[in-house]
N, C-alpha and C. Protein backbone atom coordinates (compact mmCIF):
# COMPACT_ATOMS: atom_id res chain seq x y z
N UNK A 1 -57.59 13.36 -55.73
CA UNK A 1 -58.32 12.97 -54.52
C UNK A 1 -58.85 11.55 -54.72
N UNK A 2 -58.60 10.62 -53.61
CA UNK A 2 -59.37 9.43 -54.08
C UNK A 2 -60.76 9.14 -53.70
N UNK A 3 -60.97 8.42 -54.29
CA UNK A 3 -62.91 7.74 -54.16
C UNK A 3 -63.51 8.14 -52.71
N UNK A 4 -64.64 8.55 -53.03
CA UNK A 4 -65.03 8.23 -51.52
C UNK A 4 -66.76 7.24 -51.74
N UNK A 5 -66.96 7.03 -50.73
CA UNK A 5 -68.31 6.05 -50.29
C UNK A 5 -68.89 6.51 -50.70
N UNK A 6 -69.34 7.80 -50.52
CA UNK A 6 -70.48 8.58 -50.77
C UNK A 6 -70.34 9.71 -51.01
N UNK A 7 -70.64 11.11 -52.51
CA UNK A 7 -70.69 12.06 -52.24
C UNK A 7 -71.95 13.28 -51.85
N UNK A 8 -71.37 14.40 -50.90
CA UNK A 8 -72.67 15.19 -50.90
C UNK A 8 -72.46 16.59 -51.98
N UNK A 9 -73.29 17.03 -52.63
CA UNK A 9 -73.51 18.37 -53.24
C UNK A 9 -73.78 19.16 -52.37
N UNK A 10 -73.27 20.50 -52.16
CA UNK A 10 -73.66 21.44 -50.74
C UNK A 10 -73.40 22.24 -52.38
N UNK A 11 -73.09 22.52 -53.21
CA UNK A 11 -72.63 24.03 -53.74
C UNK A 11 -73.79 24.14 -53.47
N UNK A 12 -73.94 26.10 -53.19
CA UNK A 12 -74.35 27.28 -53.01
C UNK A 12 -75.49 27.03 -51.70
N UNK A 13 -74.57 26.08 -50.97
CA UNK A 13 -75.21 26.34 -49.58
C UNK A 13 -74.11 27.06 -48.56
N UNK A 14 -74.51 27.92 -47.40
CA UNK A 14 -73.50 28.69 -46.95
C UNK A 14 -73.61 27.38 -45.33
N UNK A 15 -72.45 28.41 -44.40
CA UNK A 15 -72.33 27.72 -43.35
C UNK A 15 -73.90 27.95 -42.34
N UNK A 16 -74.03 26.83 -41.74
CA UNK A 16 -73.84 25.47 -41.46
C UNK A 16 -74.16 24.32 -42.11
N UNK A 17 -75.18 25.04 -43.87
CA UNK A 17 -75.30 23.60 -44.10
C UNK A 17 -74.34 23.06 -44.43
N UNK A 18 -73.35 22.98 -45.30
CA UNK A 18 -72.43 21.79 -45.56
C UNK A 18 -71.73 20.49 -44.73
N UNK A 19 -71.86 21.25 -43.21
CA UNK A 19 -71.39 20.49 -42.12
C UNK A 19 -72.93 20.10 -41.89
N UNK A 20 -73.75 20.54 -42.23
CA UNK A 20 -74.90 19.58 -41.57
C UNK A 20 -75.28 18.50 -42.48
N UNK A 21 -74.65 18.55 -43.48
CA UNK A 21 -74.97 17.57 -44.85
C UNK A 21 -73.86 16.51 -44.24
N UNK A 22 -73.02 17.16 -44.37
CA UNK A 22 -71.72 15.87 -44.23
C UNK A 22 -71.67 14.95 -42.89
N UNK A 23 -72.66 15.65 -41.73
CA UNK A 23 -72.97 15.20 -40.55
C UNK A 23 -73.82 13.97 -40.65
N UNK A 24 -75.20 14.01 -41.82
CA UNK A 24 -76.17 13.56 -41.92
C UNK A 24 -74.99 12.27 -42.48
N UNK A 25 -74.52 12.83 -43.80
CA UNK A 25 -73.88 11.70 -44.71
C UNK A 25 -73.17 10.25 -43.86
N UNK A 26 -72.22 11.37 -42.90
CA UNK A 26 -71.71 10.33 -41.77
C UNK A 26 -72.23 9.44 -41.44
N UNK A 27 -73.54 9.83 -40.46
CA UNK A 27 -74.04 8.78 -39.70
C UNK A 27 -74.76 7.79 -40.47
N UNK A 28 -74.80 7.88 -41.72
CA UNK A 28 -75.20 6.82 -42.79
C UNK A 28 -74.42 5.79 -42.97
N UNK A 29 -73.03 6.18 -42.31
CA UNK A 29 -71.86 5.25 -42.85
C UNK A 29 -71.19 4.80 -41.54
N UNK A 30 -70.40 3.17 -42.52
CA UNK A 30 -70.28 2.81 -41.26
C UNK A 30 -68.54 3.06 -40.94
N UNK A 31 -67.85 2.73 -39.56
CA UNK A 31 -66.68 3.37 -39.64
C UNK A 31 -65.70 3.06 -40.61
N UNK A 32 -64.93 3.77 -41.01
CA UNK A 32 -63.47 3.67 -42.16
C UNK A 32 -64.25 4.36 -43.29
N UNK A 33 -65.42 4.19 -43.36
CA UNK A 33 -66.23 5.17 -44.85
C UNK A 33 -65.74 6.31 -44.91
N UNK A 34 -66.21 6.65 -46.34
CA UNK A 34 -65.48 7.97 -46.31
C UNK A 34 -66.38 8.83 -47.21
N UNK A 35 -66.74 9.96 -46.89
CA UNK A 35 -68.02 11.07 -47.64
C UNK A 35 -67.22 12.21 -48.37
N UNK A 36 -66.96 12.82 -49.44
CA UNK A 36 -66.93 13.55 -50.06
C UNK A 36 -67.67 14.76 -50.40
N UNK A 37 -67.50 15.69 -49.70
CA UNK A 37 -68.12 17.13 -50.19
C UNK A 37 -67.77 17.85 -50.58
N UNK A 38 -68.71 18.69 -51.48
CA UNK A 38 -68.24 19.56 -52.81
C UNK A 38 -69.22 21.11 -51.97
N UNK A 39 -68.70 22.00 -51.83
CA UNK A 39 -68.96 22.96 -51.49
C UNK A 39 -68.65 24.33 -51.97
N UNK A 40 -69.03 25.46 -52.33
CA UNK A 40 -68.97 26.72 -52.86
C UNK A 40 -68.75 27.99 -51.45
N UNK A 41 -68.69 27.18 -50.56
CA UNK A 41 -68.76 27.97 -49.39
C UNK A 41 -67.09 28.31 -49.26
N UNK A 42 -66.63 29.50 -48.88
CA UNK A 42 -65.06 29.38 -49.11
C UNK A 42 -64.69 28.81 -47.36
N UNK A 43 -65.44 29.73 -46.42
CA UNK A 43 -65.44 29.32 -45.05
C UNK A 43 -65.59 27.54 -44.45
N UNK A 44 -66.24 27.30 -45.59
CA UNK A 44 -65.93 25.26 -45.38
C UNK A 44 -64.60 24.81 -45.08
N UNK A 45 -63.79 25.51 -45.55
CA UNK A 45 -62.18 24.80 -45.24
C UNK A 45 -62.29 24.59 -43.79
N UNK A 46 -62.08 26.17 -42.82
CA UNK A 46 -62.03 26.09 -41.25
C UNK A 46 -63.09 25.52 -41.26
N UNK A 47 -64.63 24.88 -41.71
CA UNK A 47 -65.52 24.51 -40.87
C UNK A 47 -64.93 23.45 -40.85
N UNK A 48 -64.70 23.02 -41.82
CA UNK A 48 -64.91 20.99 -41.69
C UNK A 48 -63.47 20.43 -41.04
N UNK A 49 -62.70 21.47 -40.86
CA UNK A 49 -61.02 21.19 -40.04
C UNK A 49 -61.48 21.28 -38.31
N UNK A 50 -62.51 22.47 -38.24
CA UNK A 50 -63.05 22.29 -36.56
C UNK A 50 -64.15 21.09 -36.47
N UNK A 51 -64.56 20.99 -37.24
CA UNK A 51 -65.48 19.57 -37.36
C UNK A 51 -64.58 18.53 -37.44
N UNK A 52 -63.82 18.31 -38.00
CA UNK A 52 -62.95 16.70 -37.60
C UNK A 52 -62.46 17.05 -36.20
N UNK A 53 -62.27 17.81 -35.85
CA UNK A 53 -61.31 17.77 -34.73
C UNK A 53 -62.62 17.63 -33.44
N UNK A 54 -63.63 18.40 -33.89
CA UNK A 54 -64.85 17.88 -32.63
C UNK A 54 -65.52 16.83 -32.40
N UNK A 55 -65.56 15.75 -33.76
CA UNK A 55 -65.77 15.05 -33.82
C UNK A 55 -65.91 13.69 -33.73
N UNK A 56 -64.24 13.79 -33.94
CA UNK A 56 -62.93 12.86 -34.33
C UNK A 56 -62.87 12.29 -35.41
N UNK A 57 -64.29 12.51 -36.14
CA UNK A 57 -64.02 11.62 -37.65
C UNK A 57 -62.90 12.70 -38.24
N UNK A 58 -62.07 11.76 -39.44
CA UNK A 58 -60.64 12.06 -39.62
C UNK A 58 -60.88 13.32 -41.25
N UNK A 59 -60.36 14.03 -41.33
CA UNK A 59 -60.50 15.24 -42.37
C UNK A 59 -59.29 14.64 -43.56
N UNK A 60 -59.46 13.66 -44.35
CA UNK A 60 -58.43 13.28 -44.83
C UNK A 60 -57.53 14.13 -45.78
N UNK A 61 -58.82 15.11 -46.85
CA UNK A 61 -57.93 15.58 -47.47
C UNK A 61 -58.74 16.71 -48.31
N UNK A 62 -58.46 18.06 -48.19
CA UNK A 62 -59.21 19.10 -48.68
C UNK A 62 -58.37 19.82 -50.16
N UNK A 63 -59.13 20.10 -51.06
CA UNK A 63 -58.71 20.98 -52.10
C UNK A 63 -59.63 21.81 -52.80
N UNK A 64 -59.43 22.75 -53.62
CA UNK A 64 -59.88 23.86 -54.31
C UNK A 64 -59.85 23.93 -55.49
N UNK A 65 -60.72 24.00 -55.68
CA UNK A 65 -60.95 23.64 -57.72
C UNK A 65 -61.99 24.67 -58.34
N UNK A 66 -60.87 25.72 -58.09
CA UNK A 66 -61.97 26.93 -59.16
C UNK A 66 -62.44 27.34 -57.80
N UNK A 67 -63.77 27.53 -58.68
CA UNK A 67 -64.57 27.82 -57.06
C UNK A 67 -65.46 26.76 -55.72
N UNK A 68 -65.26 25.34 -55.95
CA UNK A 68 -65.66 24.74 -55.31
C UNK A 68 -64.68 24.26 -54.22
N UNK A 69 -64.80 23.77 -52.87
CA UNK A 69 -63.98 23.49 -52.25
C UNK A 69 -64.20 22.18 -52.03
N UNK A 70 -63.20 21.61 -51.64
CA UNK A 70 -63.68 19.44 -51.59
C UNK A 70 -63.39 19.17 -50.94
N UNK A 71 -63.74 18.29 -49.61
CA UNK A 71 -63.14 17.78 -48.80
C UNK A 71 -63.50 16.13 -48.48
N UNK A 72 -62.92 15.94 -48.08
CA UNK A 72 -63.15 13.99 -48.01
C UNK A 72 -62.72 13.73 -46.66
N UNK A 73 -63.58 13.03 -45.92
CA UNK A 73 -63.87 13.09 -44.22
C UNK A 73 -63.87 11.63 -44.17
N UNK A 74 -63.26 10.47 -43.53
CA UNK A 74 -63.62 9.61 -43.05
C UNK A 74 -64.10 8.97 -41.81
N UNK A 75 -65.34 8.55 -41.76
CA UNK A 75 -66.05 8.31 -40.64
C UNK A 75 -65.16 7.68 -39.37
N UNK A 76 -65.41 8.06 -38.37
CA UNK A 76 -64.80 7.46 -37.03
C UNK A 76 -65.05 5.88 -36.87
């Protein structure tokens, strides 16, 4: 996975925080940035795939490592 701008820690937060972390992280950044979240939530995959798509910021690239899930979102 490559670099991102900024990462957030969500493990062992359930849904909605991780999308409310990565929401916050966003609007910190400016467009083309890109936020990185690390999450324990398994349901984060579909959240943050219906979150780019409501959003429009872009879901670049999600993976699974053990038990954490990662995703890297770049700002609109």
């Amino acid at each position: 996975m490559q670099a991102a701008d900024i990462e957030v820690d969500a493990r062992g937060l359930n849904c909605p925080l991780p999308i409310l972390k990565a929401k916050k992280a966003l609007s910190g950044l400016q467009s083309g940035q890109t936020v990185k979240v690390v999450s324990t939530d398994a349901g984060s995959v579909r959240d943050f795939q219906a979150f780019a798509k409501q959003t429009g910021n872009e879901l670049l690239e999600q993976q699974t490592e053990g038990s954490e899930f990662i995703h890297l979102m770049r700002r609109r």
